[in-house]
N, C-alpha and C. Protein backbone atom coordinates (compact mmCIF):
# COMPACT_ATOMS: atom_id res chain seq x y z
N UNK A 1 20.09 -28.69 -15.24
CA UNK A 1 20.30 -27.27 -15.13
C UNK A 1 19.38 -26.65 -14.08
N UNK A 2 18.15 -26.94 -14.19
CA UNK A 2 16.82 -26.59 -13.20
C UNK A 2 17.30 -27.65 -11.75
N UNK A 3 16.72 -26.84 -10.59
CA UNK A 3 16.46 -27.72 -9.32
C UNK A 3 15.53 -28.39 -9.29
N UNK A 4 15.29 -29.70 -8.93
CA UNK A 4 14.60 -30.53 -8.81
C UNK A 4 13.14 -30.14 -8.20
N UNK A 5 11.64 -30.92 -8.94
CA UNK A 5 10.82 -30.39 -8.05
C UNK A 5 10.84 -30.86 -6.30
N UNK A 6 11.48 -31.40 -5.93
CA UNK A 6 11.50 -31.22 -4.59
C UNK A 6 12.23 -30.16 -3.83
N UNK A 7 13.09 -29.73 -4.54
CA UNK A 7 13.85 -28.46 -3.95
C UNK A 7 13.27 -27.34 -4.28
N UNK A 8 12.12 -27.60 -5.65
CA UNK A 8 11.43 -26.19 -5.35
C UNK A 8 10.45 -26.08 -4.55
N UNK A 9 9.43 -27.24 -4.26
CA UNK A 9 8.94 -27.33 -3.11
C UNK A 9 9.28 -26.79 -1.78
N UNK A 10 10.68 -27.59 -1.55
CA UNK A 10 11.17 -27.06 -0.37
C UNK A 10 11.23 -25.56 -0.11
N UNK A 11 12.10 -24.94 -1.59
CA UNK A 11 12.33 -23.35 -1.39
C UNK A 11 10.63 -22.96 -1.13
N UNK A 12 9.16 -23.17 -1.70
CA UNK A 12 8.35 -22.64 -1.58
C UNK A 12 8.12 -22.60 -0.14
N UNK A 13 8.06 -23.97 0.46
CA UNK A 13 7.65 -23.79 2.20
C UNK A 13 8.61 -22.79 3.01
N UNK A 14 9.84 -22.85 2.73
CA UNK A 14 10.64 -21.93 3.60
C UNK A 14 10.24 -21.06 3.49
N UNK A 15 10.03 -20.42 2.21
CA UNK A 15 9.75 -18.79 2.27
C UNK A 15 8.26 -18.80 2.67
N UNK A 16 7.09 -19.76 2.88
CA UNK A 16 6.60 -19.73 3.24
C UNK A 16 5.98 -19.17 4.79
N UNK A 17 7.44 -20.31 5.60
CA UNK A 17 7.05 -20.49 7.02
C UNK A 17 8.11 -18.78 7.37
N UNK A 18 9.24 -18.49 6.59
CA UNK A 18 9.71 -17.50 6.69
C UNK A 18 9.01 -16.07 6.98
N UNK A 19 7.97 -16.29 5.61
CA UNK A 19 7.25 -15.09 5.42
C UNK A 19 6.15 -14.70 6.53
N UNK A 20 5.57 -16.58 7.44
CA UNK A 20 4.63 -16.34 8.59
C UNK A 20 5.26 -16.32 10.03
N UNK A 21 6.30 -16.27 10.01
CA UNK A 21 7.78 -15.99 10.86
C UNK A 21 7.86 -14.74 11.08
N UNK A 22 7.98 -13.91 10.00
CA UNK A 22 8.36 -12.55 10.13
C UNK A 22 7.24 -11.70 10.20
N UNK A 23 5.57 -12.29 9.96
CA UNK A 23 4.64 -11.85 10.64
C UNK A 23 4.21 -11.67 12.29
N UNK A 24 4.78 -12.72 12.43
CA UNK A 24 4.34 -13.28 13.98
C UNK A 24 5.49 -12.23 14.95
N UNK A 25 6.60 -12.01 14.07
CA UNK A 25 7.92 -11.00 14.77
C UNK A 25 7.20 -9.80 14.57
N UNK A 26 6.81 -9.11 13.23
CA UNK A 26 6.16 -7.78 13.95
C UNK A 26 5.06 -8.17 14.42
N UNK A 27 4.16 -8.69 14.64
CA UNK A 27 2.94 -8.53 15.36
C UNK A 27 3.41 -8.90 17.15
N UNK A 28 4.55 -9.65 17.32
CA UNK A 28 4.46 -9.71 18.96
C UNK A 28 5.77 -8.57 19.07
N UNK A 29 6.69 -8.69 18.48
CA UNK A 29 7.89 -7.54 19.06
C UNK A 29 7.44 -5.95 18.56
N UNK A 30 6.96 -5.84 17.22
CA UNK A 30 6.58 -4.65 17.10
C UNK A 30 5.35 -4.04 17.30
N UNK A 31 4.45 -4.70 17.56
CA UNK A 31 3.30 -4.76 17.86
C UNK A 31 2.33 -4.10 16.95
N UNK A 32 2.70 -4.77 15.74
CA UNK A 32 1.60 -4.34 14.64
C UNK A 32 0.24 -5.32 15.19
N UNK A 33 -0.43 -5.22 14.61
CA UNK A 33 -1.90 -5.97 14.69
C UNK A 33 -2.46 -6.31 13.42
N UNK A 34 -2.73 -7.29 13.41
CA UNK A 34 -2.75 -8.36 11.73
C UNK A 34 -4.65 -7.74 11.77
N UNK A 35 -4.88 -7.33 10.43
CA UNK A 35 -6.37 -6.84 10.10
C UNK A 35 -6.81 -8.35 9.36
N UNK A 36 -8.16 -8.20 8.94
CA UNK A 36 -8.64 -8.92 8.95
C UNK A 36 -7.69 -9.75 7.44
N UNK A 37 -7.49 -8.85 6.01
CA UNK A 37 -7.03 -8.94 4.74
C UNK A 37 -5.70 -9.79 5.39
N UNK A 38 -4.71 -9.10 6.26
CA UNK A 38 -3.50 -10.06 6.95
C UNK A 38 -3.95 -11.24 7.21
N UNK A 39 -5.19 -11.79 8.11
CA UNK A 39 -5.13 -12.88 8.72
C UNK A 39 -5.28 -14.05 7.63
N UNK A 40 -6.21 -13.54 6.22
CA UNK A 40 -6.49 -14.31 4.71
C UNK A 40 -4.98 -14.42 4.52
N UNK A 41 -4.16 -13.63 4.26
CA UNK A 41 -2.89 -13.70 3.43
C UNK A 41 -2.39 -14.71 4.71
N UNK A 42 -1.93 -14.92 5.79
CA UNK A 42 -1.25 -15.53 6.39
C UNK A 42 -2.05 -17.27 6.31
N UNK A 43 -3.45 -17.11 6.15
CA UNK A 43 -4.05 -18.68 6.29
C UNK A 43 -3.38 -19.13 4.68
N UNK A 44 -3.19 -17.87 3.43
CA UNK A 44 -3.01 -18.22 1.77
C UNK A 44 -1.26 -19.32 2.28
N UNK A 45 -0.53 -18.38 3.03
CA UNK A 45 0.67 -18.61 3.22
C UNK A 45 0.78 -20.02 4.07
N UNK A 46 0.19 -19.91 4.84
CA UNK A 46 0.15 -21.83 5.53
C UNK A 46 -0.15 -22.60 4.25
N UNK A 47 -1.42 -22.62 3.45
CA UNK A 47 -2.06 -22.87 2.66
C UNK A 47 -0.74 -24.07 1.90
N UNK A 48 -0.17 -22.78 1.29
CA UNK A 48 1.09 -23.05 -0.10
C UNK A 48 2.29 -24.02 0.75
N UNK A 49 2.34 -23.23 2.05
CA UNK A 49 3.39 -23.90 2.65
C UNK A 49 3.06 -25.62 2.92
N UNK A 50 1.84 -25.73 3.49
CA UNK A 50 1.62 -27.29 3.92
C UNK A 50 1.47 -27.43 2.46
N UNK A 51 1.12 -26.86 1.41
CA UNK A 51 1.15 -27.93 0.25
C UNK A 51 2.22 -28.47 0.03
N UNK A 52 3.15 -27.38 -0.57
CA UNK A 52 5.10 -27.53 -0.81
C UNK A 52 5.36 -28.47 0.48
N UNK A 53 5.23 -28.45 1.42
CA UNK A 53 6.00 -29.67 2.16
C UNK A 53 5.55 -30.97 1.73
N UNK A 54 4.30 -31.21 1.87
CA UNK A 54 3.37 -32.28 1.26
C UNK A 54 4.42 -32.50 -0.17
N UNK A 55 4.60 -31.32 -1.11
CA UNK A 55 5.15 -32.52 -2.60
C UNK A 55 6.87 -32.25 -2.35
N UNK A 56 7.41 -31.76 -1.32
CA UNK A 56 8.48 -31.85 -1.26
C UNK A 56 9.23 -33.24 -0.45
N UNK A 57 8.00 -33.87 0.30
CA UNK A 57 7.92 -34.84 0.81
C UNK A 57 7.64 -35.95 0.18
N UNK A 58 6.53 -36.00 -0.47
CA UNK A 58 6.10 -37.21 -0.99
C UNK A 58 6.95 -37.05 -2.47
N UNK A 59 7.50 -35.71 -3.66
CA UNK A 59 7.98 -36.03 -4.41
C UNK A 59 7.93 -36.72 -5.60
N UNK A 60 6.21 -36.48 -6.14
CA UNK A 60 5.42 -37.09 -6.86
C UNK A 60 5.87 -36.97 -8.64
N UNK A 61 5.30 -37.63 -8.89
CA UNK A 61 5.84 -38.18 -10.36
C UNK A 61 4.97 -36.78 -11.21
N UNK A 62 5.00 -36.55 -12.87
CA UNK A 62 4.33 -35.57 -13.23
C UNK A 62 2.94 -35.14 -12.81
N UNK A 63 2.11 -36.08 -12.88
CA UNK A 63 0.95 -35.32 -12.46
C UNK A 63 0.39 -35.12 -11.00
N UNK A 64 1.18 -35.81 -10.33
CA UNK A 64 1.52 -35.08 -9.14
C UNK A 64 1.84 -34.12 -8.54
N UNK A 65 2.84 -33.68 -9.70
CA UNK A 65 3.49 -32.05 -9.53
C UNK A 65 2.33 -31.29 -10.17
N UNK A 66 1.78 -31.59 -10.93
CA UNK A 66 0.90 -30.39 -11.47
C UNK A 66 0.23 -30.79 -10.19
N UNK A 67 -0.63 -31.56 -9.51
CA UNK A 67 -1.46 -31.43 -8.48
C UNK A 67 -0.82 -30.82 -7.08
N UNK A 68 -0.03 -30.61 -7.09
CA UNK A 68 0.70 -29.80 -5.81
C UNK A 68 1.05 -28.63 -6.34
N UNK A 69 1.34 -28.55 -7.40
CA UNK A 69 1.81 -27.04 -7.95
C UNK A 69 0.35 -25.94 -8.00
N UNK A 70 -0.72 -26.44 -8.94
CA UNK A 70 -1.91 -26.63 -8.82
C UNK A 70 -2.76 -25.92 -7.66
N UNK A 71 -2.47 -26.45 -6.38
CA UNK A 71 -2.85 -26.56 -5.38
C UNK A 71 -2.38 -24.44 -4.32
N UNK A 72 -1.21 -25.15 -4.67
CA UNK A 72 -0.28 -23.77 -3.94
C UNK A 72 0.10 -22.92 -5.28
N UNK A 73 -0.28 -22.66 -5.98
CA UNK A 73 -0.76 -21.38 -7.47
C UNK A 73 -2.13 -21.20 -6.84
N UNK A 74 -3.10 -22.17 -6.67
CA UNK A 74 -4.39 -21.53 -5.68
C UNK A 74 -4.90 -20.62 -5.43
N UNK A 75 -3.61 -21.10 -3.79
CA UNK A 75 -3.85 -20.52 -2.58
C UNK A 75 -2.83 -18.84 -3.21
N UNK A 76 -1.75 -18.95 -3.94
CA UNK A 76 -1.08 -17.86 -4.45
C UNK A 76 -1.98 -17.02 -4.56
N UNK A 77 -2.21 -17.20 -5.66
CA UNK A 77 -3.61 -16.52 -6.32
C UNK A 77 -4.51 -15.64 -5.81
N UNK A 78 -4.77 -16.40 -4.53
CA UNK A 78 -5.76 -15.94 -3.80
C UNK A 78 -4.98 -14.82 -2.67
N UNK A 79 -4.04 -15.28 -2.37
CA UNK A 79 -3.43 -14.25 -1.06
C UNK A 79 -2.99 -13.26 -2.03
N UNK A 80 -2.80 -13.21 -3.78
CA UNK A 80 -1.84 -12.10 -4.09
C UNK A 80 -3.75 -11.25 -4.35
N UNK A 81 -4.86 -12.05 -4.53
CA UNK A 81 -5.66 -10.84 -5.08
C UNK A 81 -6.09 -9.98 -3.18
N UNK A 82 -5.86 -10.74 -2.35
CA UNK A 82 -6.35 -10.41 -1.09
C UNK A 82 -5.72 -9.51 -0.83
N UNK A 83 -4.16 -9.62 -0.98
CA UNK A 83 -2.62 -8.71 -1.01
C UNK A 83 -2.89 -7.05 -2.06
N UNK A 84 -3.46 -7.48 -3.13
CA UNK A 84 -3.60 -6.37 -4.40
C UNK A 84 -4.30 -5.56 -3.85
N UNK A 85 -5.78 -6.15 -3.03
CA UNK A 85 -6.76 -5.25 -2.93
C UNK A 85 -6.70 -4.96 -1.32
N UNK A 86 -5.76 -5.28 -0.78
CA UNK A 86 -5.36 -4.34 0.72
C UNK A 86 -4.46 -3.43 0.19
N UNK A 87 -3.69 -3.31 -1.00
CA UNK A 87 -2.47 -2.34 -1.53
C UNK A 87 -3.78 -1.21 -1.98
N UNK A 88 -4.72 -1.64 -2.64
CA UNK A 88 -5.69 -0.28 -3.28
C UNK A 88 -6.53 0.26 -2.09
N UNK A 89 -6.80 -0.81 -1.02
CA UNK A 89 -6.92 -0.05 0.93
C UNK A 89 -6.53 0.96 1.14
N UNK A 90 -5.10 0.42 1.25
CA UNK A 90 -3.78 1.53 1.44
C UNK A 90 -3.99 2.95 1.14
N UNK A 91 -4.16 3.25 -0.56
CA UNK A 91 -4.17 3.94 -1.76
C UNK A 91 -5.39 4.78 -1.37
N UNK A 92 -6.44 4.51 -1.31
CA UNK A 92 -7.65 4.95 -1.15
C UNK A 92 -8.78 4.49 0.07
N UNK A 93 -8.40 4.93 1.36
CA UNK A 93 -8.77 4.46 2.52
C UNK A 93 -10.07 5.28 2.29
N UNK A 94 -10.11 6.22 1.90
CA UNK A 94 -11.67 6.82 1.85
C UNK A 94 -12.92 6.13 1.08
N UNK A 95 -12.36 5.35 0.53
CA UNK A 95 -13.53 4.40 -0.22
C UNK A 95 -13.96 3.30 0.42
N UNK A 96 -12.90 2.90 1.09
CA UNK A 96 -13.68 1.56 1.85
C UNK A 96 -13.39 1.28 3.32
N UNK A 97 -13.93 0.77 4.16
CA UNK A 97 -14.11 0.85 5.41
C UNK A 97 -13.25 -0.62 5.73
N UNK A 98 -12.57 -0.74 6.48
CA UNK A 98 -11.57 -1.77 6.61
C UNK A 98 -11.21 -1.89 8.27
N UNK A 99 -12.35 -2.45 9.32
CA UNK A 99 -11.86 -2.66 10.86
C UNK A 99 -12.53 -3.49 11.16
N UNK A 100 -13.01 -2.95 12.20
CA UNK A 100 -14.42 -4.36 12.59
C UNK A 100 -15.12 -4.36 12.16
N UNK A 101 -15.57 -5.95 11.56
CA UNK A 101 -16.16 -6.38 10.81
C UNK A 101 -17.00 -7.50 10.64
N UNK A 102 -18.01 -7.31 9.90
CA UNK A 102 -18.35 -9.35 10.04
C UNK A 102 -17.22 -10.49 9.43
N UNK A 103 -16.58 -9.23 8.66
CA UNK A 103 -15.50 -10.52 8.31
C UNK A 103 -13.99 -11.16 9.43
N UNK A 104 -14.34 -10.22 10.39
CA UNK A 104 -12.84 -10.26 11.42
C UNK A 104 -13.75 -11.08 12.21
N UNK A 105 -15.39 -10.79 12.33
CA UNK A 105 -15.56 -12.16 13.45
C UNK A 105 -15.65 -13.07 12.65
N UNK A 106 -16.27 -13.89 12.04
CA UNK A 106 -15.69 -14.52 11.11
C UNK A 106 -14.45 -15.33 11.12
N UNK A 107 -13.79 -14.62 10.52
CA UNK A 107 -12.03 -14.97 11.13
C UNK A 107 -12.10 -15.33 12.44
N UNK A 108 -12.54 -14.98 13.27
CA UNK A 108 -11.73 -15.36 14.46
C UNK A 108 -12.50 -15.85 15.19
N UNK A 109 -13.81 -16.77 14.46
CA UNK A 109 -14.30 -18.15 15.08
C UNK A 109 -13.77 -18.72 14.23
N UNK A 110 -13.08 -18.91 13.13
CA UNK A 110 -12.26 -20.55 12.22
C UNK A 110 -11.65 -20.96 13.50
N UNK A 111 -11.64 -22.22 13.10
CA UNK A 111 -10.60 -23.15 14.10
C UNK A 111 -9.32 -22.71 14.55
N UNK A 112 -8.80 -21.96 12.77
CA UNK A 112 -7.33 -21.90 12.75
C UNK A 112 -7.17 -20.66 13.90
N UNK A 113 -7.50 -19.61 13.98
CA UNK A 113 -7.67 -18.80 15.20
C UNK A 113 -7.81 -19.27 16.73
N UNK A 114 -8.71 -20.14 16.71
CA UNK A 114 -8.86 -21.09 18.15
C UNK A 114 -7.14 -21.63 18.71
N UNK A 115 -6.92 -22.66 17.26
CA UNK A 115 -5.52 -23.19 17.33
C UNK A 115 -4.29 -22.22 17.62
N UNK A 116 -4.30 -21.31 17.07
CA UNK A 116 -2.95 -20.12 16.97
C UNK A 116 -3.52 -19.09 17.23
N UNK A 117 -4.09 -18.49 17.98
CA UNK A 117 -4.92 -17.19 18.25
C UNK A 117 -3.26 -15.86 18.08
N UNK A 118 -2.42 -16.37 18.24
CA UNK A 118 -1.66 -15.40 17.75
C UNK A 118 -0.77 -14.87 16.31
N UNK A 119 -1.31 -16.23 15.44
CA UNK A 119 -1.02 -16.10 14.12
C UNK A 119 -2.18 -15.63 13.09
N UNK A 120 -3.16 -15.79 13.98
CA UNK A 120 -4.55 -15.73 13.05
C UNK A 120 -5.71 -15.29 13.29
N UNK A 121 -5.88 -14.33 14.99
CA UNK A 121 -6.57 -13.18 14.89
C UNK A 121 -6.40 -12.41 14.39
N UNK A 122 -7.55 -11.83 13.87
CA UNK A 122 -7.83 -10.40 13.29
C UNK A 122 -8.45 -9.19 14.06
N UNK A 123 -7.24 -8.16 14.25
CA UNK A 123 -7.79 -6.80 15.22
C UNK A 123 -7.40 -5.72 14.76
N UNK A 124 -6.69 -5.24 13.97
CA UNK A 124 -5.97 -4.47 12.93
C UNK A 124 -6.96 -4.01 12.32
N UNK A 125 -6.11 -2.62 11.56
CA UNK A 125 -7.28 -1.89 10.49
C UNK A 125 -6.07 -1.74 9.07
N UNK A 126 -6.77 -2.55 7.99
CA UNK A 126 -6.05 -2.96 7.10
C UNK A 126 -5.56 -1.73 6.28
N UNK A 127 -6.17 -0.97 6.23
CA UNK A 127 -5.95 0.31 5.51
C UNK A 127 -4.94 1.26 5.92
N UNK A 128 -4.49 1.09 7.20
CA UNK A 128 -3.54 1.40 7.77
C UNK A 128 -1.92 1.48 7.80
N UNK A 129 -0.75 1.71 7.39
CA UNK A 129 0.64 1.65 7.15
C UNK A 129 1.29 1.85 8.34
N UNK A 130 1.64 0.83 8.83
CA UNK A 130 2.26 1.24 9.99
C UNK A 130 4.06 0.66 10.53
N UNK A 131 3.91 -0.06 8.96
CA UNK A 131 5.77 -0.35 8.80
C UNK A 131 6.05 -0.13 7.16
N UNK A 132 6.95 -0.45 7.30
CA UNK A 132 7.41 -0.60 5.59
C UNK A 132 8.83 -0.56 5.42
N UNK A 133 9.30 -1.72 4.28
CA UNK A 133 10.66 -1.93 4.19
C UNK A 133 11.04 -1.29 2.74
N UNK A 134 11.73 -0.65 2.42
CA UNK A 134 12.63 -0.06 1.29
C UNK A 134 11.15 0.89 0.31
N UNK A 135 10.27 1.36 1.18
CA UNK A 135 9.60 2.21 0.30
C UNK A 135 7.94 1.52 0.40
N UNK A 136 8.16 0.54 0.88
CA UNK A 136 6.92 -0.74 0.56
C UNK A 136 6.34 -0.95 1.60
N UNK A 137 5.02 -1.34 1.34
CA UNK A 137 4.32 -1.14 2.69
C UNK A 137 4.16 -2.94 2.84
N UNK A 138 3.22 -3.96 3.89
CA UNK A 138 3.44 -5.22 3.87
C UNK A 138 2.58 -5.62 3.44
N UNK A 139 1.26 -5.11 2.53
CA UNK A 139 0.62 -5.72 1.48
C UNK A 139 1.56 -6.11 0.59
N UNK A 140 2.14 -4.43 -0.14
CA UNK A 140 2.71 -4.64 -1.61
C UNK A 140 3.95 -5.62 -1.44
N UNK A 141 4.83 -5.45 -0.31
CA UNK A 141 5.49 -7.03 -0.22
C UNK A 141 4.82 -8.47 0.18
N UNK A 142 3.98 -8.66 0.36
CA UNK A 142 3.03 -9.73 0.60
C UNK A 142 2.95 -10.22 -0.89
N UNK A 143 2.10 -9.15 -1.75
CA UNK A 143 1.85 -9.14 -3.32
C UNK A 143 2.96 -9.70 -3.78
N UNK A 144 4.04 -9.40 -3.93
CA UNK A 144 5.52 -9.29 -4.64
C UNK A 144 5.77 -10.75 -3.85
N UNK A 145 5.35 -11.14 -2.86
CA UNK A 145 6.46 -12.42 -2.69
C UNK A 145 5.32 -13.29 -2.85
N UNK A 146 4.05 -13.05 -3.35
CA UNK A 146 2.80 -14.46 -3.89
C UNK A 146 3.00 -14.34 -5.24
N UNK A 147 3.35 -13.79 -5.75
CA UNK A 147 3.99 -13.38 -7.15
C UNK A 147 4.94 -14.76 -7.28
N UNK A 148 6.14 -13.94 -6.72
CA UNK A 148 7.02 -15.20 -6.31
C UNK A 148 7.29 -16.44 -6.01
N UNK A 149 6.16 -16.55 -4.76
CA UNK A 149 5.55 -18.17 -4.77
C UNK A 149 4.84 -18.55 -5.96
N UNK A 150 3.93 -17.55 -6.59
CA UNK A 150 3.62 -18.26 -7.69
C UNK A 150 3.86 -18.84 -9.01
N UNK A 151 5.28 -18.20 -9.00
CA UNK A 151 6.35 -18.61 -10.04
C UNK A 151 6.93 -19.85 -9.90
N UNK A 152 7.53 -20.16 -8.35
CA UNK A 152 8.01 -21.26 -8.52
C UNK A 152 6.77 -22.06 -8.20
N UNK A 153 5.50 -22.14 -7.94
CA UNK A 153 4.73 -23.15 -7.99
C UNK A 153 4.58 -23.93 -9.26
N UNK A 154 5.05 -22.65 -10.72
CA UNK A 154 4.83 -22.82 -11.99
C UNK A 154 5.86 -23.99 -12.47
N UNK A 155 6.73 -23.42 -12.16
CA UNK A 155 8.27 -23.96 -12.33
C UNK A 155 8.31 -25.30 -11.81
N UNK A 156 7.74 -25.53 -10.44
CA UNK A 156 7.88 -26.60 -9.68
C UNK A 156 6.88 -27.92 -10.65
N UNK A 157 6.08 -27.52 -10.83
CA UNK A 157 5.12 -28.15 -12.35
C UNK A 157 5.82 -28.65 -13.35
N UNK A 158 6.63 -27.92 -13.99
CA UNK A 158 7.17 -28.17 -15.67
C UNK A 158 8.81 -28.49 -15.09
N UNK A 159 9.33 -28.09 -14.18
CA UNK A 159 10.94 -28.59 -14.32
C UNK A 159 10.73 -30.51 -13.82
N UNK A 160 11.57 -30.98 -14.64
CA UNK A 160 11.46 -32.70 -14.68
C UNK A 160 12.81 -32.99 -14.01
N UNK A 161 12.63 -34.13 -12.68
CA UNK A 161 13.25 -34.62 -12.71
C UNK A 161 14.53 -34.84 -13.13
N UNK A 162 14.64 -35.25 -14.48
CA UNK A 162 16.24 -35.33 -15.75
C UNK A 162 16.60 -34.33 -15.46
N UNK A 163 16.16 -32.94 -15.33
CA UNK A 163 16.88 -31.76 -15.59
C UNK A 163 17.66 -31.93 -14.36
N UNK A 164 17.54 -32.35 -13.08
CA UNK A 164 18.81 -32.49 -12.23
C UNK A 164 20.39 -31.93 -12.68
N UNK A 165 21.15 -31.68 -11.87
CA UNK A 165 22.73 -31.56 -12.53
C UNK A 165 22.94 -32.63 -12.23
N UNK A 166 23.64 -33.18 -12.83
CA UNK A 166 24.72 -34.77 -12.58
C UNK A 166 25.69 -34.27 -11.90
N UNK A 167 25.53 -35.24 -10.41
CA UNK A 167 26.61 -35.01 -8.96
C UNK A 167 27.62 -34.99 -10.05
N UNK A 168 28.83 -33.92 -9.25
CA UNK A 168 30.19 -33.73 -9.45
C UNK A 168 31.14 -34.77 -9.05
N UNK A 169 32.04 -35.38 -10.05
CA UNK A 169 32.81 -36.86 -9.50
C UNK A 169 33.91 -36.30 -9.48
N UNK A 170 34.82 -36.91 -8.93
CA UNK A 170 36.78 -36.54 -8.43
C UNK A 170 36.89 -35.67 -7.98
């Protein structure tokens, strides 16, 4: 009845590489600028993604899946509290100071910045709204889809194998 944990794997990386896809589209066509809280959520989102490929690949027996599920619930975890507390940014910009920072240099001596300087500098001011789809700004959808990843990381854990559908014959 359930999809196999490799297909939930799989669904996790797509929406993964999807979700750092459609970052990289507004930051070069629309020309948002990823703040420092973006550049964490996008390293959370590689994070989950190279995991899910990793067990969508290798396809590991139970405790395998808890160790890949495990792994990318994490990194979830971590991009949805990074995600929560750029949404209370948002909310209350007068409380906290959110631009340059020791944490944006920081960021942007990691390697991963060196490697992709356009997926993973930080120059943006996080507190800032400067798109939003159906009411939502791209924390609180950031939040809402680590949510998401973190469901099926759950799922990807406890659904077995057996539960497969049995291929359709004639």
């Amino acid at each position: 009845m359930f999809p196999s944990p490799r297909h939930v794997f799989m669904a996790i990386f797509l929406a993964c590489a999807g979700s750092l896809a459609f970052g990289l589209y507004l930051q070069e066509y629309r020309n948002l600028l990823a703040c420092p809280m973006c550049v964490v959520q996008r390293i959370a989102y590689f994070g989950i993604g190279l995991t899910a490929l990793a067990g969508a690949i290798h396809d590991p027996a139970r405790i395998g899946r808890y160790v890949y599920s495990g792994l990318a619930g994490t990194f979830a975890l971590t991009g949805l509290a990074v995600a929560l507390r750029q949404v209370w940014l948002v909310y209350h910009p007068q409380l906290a100071e959110c631009g340059i920072s020791p944490e944006e240099a920081f960021l942007n001596a990691l390697p991963l910045a060196k490697w992709w300087p356009a997926m993973f500098t930080a120059n943006g001011d996080c507190a800032r709204v400067t798109w939003s789809f159906l009411g939502l700004s791209i924390p609180e959808l950031s939040a809402a889809l680590f949510l998401g990843l973190l469901a099926l990381a759950i799922l990807a854990a406890f659904v077995s194998p057996k539960d497969k559908l049995a291929p359709v014959r004639g």
